[in-house]
N, C-alpha and C. Protein backbone atom coordinates (compact mmCIF):
# COMPACT_ATOMS: atom_id res chain seq x y z
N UNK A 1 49.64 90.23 127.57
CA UNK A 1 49.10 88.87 127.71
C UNK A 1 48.42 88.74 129.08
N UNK A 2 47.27 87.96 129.18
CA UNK A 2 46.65 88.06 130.33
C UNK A 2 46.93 87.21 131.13
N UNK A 3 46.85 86.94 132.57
CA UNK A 3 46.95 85.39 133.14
C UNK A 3 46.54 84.64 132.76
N UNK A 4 45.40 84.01 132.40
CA UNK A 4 44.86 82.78 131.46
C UNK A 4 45.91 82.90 130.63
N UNK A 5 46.43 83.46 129.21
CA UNK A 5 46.78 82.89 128.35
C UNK A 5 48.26 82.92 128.80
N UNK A 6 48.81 83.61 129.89
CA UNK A 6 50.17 83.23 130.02
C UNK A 6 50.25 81.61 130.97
N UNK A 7 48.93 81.29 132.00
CA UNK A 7 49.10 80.06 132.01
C UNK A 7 49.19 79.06 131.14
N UNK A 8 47.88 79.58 129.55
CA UNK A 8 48.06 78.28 128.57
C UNK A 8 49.69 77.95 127.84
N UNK A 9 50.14 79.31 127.45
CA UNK A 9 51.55 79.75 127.49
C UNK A 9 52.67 78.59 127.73
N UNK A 10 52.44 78.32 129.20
CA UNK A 10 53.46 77.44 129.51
C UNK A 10 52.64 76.61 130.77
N UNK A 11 51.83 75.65 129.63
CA UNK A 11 50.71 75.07 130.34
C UNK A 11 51.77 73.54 130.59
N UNK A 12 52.77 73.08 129.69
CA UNK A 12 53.59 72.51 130.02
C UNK A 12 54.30 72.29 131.34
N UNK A 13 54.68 73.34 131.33
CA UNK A 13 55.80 74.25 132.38
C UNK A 13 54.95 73.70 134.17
N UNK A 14 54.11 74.35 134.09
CA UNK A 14 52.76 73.86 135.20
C UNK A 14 52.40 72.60 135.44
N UNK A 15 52.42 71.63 134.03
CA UNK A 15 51.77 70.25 134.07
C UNK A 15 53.03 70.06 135.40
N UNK A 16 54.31 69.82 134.74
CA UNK A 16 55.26 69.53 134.94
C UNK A 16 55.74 69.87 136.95
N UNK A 17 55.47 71.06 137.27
CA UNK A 17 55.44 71.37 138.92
C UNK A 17 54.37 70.89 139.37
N UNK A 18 53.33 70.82 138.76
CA UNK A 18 52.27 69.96 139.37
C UNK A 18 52.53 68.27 139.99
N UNK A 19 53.32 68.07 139.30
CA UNK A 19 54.19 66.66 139.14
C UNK A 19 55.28 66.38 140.36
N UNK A 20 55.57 67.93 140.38
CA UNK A 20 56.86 68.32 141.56
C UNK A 20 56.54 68.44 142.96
N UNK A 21 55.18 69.13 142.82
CA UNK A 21 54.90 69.00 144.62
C UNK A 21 54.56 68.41 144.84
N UNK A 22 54.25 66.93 144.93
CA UNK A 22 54.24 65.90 145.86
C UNK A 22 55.22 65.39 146.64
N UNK A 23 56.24 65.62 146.05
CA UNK A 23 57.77 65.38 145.88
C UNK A 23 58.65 66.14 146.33
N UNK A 24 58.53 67.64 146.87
CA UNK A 24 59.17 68.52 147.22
C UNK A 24 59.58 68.52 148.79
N UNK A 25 60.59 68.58 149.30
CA UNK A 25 60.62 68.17 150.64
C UNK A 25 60.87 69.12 151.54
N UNK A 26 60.29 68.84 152.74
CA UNK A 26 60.56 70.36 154.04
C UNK A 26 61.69 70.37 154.38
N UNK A 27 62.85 71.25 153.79
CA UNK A 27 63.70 71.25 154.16
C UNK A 27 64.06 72.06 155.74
N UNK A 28 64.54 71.19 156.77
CA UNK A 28 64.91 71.27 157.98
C UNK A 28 65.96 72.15 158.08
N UNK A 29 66.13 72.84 159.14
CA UNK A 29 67.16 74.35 159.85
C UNK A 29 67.84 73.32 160.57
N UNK A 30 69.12 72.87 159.22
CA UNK A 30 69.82 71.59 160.42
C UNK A 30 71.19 72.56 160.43
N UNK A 31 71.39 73.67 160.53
CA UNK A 31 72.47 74.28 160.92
C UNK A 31 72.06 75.41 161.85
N UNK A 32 73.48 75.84 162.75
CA UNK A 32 73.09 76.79 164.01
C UNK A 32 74.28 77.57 163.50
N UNK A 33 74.03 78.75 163.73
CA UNK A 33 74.13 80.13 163.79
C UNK A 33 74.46 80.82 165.32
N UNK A 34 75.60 80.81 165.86
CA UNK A 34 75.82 81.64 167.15
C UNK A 34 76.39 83.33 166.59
N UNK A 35 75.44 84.12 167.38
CA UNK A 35 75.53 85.53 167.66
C UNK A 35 76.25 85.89 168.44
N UNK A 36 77.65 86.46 168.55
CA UNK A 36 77.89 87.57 169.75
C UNK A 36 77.64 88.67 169.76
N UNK A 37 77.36 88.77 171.00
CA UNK A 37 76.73 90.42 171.32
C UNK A 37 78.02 91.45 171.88
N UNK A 38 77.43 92.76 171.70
CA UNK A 38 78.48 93.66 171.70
C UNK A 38 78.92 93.57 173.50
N UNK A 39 77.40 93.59 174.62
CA UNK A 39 77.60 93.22 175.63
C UNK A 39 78.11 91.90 176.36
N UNK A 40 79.06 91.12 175.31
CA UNK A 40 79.27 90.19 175.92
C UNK A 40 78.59 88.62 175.73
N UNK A 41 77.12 88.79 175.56
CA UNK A 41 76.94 87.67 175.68
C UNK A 41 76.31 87.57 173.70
N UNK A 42 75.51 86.03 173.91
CA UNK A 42 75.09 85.22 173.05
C UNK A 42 74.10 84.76 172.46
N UNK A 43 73.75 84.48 171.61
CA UNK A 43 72.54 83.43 171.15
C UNK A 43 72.81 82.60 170.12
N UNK A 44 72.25 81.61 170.22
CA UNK A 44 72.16 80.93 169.05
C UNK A 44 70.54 80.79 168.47
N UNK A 45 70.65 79.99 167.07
CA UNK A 45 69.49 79.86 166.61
C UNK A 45 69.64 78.66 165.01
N UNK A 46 68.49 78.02 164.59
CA UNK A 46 68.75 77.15 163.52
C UNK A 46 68.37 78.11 162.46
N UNK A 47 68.86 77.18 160.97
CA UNK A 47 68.81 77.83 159.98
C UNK A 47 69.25 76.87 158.65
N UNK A 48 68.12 77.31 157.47
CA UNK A 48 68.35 76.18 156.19
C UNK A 48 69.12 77.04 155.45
N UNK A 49 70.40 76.49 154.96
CA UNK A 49 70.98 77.35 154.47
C UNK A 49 71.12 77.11 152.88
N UNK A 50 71.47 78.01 152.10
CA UNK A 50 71.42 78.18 150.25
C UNK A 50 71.85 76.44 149.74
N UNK A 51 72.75 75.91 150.51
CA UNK A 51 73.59 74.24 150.04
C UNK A 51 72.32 73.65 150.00
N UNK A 52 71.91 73.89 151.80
CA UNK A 52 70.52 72.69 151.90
C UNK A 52 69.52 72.62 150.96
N UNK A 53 69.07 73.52 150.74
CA UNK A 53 68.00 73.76 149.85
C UNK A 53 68.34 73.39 148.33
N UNK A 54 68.94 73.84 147.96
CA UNK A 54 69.85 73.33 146.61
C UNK A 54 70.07 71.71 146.61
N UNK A 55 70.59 71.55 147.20
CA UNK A 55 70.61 70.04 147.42
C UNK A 55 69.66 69.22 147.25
N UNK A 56 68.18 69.58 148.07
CA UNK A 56 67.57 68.63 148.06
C UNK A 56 66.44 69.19 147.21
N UNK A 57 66.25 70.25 146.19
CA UNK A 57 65.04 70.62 145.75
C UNK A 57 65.64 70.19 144.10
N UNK A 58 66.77 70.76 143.97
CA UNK A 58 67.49 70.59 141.98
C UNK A 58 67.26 69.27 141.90
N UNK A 59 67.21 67.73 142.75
CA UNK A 59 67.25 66.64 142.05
C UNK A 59 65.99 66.88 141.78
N UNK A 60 65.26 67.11 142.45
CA UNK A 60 63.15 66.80 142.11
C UNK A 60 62.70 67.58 140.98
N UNK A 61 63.39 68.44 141.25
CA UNK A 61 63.09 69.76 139.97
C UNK A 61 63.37 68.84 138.43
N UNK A 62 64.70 68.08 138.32
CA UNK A 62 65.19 67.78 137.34
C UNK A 62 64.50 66.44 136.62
N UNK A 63 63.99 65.79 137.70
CA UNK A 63 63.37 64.59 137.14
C UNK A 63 62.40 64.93 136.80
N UNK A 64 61.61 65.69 136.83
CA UNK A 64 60.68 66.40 136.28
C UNK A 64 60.58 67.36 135.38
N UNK A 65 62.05 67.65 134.38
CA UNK A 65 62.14 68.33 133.83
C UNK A 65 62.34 70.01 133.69
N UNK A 66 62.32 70.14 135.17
CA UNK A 66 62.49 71.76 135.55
C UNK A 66 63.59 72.08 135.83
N UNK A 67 63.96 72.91 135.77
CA UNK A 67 65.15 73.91 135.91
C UNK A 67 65.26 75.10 137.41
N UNK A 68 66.09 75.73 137.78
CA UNK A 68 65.82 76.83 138.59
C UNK A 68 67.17 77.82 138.00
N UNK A 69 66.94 78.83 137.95
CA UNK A 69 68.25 79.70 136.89
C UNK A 69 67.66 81.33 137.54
N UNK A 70 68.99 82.03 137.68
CA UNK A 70 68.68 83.47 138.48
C UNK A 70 69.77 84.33 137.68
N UNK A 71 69.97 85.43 137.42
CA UNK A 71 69.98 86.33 137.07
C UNK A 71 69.97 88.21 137.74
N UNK A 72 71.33 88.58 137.49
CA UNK A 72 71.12 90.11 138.11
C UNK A 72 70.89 91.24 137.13
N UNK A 73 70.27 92.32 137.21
CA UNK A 73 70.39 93.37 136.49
C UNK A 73 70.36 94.93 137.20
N UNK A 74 70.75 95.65 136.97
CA UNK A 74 70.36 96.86 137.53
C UNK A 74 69.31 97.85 136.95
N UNK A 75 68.38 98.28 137.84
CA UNK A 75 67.30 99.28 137.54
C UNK A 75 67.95 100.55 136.63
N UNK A 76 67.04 101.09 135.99
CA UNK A 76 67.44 102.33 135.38
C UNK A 76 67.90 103.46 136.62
N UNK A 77 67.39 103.55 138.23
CA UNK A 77 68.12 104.11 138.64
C UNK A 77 69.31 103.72 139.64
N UNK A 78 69.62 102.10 138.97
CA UNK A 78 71.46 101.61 139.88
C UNK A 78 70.83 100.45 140.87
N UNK A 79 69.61 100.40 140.99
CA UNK A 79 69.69 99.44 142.05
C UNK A 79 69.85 97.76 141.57
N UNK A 80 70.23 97.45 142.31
CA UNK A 80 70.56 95.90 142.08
C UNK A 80 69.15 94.37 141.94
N UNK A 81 68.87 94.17 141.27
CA UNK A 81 67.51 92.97 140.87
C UNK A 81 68.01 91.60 141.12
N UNK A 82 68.15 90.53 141.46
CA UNK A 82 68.02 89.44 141.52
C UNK A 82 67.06 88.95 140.80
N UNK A 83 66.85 88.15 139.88
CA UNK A 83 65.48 87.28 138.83
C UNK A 83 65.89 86.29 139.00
N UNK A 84 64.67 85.40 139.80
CA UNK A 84 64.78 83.76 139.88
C UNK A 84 64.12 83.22 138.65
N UNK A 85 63.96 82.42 137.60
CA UNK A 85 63.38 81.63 136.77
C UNK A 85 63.18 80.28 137.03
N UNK A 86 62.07 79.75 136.58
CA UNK A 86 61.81 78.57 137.00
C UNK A 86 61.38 78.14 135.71
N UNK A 87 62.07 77.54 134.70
CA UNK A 87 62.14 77.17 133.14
C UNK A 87 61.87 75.35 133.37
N UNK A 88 61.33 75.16 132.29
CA UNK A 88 60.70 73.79 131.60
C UNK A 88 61.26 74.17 130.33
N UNK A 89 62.59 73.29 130.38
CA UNK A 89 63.68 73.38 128.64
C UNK A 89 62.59 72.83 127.26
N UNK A 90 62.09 71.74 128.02
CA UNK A 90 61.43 71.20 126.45
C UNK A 90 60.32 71.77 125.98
N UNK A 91 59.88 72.48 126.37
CA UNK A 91 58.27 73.06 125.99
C UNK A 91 58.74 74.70 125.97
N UNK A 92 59.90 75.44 126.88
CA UNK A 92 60.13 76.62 126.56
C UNK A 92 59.60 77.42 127.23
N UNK A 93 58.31 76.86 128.89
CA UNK A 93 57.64 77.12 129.30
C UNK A 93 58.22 77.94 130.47
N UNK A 94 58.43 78.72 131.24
CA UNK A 94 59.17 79.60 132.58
C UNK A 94 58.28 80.53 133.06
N UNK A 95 58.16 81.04 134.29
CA UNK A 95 57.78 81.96 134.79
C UNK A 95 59.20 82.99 135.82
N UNK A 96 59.01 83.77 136.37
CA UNK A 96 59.96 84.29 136.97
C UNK A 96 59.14 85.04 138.37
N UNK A 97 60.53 85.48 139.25
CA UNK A 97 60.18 86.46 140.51
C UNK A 97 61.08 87.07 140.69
N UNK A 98 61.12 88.45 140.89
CA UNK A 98 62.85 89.21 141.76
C UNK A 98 62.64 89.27 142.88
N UNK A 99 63.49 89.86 143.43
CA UNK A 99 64.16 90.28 144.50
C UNK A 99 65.11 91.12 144.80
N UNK A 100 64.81 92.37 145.12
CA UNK A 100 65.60 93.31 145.65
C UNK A 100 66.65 93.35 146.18
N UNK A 101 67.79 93.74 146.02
CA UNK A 101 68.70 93.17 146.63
C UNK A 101 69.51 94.48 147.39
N UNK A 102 69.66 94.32 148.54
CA UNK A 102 70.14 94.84 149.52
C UNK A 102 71.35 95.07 149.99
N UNK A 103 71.74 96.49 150.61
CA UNK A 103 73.00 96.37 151.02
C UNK A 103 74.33 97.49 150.71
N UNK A 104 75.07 98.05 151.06
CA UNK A 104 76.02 98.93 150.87
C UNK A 104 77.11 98.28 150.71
N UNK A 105 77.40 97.45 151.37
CA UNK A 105 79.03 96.66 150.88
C UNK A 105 78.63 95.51 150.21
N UNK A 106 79.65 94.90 149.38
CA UNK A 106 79.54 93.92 148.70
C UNK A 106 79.36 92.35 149.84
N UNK A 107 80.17 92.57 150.43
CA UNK A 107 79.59 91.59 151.33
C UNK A 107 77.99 91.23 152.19
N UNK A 108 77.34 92.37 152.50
CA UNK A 108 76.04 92.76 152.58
C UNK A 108 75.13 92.52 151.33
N UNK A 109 75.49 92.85 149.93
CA UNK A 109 74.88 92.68 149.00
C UNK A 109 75.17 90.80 148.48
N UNK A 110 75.97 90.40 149.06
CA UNK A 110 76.13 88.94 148.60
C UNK A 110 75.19 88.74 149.76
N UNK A 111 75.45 88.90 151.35
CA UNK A 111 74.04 87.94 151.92
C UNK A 111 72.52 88.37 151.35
N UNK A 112 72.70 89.31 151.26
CA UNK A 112 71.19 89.73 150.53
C UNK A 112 70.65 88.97 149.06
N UNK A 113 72.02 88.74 148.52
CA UNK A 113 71.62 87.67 147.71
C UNK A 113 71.20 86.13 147.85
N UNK A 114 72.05 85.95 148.55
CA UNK A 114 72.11 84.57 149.32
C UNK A 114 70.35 84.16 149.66
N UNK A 115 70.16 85.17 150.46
CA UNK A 115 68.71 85.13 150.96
C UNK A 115 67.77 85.40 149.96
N UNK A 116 67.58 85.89 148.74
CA UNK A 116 67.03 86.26 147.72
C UNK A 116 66.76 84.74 146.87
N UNK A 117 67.94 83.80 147.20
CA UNK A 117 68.26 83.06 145.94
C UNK A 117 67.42 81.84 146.88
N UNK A 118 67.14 81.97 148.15
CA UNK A 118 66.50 81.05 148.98
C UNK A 118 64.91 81.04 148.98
N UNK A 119 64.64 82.75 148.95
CA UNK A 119 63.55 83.22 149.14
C UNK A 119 62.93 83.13 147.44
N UNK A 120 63.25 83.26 146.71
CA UNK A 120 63.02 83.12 145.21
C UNK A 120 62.89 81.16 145.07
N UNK A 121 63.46 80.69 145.48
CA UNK A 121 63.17 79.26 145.24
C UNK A 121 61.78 78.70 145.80
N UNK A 122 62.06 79.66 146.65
CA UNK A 122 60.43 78.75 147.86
C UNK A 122 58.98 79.66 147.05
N UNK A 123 58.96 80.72 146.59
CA UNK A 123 58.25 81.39 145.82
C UNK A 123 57.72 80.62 144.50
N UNK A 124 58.83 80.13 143.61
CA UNK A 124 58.70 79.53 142.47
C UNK A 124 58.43 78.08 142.52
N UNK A 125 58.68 77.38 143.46
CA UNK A 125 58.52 75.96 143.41
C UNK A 125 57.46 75.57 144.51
N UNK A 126 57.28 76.35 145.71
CA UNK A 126 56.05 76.04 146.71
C UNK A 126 57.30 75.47 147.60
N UNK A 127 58.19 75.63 147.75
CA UNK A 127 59.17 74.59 148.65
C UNK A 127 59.07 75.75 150.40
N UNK A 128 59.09 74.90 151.27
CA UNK A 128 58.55 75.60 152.17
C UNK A 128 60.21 75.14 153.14
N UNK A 129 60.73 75.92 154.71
CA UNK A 129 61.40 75.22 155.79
C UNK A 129 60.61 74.93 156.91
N UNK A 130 61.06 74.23 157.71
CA UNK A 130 60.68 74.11 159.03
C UNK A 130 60.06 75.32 159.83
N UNK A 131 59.39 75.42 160.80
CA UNK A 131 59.28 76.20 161.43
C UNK A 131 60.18 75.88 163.17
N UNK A 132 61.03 76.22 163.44
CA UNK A 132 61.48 75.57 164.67
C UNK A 132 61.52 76.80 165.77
N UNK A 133 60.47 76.80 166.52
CA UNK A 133 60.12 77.76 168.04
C UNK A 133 61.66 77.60 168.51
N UNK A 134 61.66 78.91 169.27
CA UNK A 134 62.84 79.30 170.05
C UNK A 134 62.74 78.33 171.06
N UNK A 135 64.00 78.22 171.86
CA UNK A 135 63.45 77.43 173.51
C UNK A 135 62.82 78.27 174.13
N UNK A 136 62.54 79.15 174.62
CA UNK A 136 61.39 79.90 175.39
C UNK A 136 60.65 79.46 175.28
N UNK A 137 59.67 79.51 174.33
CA UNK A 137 58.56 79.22 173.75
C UNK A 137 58.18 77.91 173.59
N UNK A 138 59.37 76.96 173.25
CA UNK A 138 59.13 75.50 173.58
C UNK A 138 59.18 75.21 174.84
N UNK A 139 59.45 75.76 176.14
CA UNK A 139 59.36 74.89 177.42
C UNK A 139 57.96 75.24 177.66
N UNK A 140 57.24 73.60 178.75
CA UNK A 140 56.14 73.80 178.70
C UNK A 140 55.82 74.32 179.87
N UNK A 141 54.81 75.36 179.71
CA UNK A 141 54.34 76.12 180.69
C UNK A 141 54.83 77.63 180.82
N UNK A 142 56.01 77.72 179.88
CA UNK A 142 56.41 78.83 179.53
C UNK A 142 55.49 79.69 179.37
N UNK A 143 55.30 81.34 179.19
CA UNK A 143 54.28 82.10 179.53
C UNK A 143 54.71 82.91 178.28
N UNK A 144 54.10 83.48 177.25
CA UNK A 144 54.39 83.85 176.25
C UNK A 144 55.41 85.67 176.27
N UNK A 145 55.99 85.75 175.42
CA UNK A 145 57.15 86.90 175.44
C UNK A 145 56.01 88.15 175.03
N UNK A 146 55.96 89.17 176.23
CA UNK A 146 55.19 90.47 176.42
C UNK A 146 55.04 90.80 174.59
N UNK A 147 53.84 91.34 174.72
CA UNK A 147 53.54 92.04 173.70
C UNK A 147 52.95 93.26 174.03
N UNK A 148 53.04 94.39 173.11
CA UNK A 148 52.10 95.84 173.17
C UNK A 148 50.97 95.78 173.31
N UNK A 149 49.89 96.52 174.21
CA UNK A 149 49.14 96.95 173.73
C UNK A 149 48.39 97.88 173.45
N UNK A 150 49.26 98.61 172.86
CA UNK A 150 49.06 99.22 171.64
C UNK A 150 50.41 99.81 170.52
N UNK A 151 49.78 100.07 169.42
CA UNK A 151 51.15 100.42 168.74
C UNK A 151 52.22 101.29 168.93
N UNK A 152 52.63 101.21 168.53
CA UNK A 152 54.12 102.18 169.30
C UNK A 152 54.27 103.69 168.44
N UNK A 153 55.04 104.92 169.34
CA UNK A 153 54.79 106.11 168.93
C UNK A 153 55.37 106.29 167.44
N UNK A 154 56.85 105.29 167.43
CA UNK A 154 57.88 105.13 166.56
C UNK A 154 58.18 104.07 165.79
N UNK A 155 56.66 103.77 164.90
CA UNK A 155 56.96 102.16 164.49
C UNK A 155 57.92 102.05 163.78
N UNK A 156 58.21 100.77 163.00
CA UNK A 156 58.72 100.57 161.79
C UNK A 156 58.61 100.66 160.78
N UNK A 157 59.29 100.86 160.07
CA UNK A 157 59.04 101.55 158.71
C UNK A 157 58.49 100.27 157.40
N UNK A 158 57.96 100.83 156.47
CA UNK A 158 57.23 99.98 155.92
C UNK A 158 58.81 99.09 155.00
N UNK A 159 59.94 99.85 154.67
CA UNK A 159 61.27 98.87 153.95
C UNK A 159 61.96 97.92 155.01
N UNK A 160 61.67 98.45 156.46
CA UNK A 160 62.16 97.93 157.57
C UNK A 160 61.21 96.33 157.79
N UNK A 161 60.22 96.50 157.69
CA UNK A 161 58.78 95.50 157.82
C UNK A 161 58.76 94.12 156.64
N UNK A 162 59.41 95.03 155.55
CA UNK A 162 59.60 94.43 154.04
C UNK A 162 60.96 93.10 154.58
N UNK A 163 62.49 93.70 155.22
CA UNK A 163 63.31 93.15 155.34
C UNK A 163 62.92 91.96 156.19
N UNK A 164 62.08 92.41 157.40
CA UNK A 164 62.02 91.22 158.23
C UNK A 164 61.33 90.25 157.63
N UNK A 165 60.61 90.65 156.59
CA UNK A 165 59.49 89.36 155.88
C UNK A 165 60.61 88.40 155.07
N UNK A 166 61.36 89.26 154.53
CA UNK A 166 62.25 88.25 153.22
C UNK A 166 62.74 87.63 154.34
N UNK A 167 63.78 87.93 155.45
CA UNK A 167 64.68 87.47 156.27
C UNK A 167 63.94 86.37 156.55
N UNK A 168 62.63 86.27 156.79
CA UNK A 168 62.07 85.26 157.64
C UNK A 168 61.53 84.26 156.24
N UNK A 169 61.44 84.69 155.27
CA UNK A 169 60.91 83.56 154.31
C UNK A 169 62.41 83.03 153.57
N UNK A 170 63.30 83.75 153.58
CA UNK A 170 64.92 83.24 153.51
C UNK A 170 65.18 81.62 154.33
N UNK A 171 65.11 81.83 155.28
CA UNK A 171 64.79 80.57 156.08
C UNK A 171 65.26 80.64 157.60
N UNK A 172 65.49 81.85 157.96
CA UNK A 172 65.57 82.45 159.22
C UNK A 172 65.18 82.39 159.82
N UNK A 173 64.99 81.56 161.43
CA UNK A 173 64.29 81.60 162.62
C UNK A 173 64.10 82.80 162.99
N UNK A 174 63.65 83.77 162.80
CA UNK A 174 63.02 85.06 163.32
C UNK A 174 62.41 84.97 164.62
N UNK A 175 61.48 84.47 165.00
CA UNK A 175 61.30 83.75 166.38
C UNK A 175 62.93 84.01 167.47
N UNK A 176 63.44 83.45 166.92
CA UNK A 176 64.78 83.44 168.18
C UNK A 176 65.37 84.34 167.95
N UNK A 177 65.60 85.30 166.60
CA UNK A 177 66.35 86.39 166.38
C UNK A 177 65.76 87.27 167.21
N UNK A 178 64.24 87.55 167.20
CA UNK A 178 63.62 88.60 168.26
C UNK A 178 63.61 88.52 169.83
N UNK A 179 63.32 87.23 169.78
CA UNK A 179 63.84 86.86 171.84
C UNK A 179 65.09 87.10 171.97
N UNK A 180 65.71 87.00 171.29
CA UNK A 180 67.78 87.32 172.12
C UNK A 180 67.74 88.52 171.48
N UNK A 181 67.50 89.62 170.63
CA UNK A 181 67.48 90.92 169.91
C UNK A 181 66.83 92.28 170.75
N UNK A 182 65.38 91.60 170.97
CA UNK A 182 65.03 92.69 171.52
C UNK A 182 64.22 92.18 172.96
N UNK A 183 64.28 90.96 173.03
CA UNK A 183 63.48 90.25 174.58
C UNK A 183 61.67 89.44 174.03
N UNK A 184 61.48 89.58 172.96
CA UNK A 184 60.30 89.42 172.96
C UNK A 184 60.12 89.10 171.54
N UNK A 185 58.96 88.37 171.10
CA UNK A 185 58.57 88.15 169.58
C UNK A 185 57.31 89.00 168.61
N UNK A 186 57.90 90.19 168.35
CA UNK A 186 57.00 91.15 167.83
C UNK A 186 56.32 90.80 166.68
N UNK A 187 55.45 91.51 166.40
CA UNK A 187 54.89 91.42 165.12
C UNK A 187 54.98 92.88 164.22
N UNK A 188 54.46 92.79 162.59
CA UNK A 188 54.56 94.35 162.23
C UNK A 188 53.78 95.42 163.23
N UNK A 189 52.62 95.23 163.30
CA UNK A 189 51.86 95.99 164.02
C UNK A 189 52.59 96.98 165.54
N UNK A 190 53.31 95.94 166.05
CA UNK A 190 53.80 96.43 167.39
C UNK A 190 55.33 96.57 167.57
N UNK A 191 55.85 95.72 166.66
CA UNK A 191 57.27 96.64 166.13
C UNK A 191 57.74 98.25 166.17
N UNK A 192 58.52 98.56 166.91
CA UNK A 192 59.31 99.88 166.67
C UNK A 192 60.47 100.24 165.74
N UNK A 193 60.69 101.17 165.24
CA UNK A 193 61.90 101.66 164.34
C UNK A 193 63.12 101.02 165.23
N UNK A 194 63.41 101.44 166.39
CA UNK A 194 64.76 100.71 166.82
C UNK A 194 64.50 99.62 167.13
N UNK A 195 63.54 98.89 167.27
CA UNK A 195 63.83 97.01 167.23
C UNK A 195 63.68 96.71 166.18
N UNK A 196 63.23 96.94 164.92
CA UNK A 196 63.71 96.59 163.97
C UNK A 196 64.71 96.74 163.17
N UNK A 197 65.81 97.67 163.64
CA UNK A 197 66.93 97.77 163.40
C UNK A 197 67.72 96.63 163.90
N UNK A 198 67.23 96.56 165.03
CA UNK A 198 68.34 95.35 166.19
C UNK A 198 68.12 94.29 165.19
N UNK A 199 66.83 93.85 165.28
CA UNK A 199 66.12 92.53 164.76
C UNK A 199 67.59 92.58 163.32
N UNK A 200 67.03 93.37 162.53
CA UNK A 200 67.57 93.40 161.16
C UNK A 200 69.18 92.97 161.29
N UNK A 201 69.96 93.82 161.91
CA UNK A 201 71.49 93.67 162.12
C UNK A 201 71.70 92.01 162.72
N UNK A 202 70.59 91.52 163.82
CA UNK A 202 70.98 90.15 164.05
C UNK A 202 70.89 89.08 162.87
N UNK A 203 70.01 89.75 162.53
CA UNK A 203 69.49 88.39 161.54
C UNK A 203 70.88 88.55 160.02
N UNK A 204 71.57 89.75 159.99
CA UNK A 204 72.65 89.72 159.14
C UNK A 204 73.88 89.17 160.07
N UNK A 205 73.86 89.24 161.16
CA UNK A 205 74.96 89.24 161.67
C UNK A 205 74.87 87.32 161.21
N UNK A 206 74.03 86.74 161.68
CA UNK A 206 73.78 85.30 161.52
C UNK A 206 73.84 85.07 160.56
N UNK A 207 73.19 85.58 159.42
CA UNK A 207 73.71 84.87 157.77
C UNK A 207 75.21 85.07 157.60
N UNK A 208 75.95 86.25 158.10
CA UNK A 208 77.32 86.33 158.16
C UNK A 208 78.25 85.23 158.55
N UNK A 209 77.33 84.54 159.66
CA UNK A 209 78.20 83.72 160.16
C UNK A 209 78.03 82.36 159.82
N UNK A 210 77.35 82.36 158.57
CA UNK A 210 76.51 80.88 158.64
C UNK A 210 77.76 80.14 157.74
């Protein structure tokens, strides 16, 4: 089936979210997240977490007739799928998205879900969070956190590059995870293999603690 006819498909389904984003609200990083570090010290940072979002997106969804419904399966070779659906009951109309799901312990594979089930909502419905700058970066006159120039001998790897994107569309201040992580706010381009390790472990260590 092609795109055209899978839009006419569940041309319902569409009327119906069309209806929804006016209505869909920015959900705010009204919770904080403190990090301890192995050296002793700290950071904190905000964060929208799986309740918030749930909360305020299922009533809008519903008056409008939509649904949000997820689903796990495993690949033919073991790996773990997350499937978000975004169903219209009366017309029969749905589309879907996965998400990879991450992780060696079960506890690792539940935040990876967690973040999947956040990152899959904002995908399917257009629902967006806040963006909230670190304090660095908000004081004024502040001078921006060093960047490369040029790329590094030992970048990051392209699954490493992948994690920081979900982490950050999860609803993760990434911004502040990289100033207290590695001193500075990288991008893919100028990212290294070991700061994106750091980056990665903070930003779990914080859903851990959320």
């Amino acid at each position: 089936m092609t795109r055209a006819e899978t839009i006419k498909a569940n041309l319902a389904m569409y009327q119906a979210l069309l209806q929804v984003k006016p209505h869909l609200p920015v959900v705010h990083k009204g919770k904080t997240a403190v990090v301890r570090h192995s050296n002793g010290g700290s950071h904190q940072y905000n964060y929208a977490d799986l309740a918030d979002v749930d909360r305020q997106v299922t009533p809008v969804l519903s008056e409008h007739g939509l649904m949000l419904d997820f689903e796990m399966h495993k690949t033919d070779t073991g790996e773990l799928v997350l499937t978000g659906m975004l169903i219209h009951p009366e017309s029969g109309g749905y589309k879907t998205s996965e998400w990879d799901v991450t992780g060696r312990t079960p506890q690792d594979q539940g935040t990876s879900i967690t973040y999947g089930r956040r990152y899959l909502t904002g995908i399917l419905t257009g629902l967006i969070t806040d963006d909230d700058t670190d304090g660095r970066q908000g004081e004024p006159g502040a001078r921006p956190a060093p960047r490369r120039t040029k790329k590094p001998t030992n970048p990051a790897s392209a699954e490493q590059i992948a994690q920081l994107g979900k982490a950050s569309k999860a609803g993760l201040d990434m911004r502040a995870i990289m100033q207290h992580s590695i001193g500075r706010v990288a991008t893919p381009d100028d990212i290294t293999a070991d700061e994106a390790a750091r980056v990665i472990d903070a930003a779990l260590d914080v859903a851990n603690n959320a």
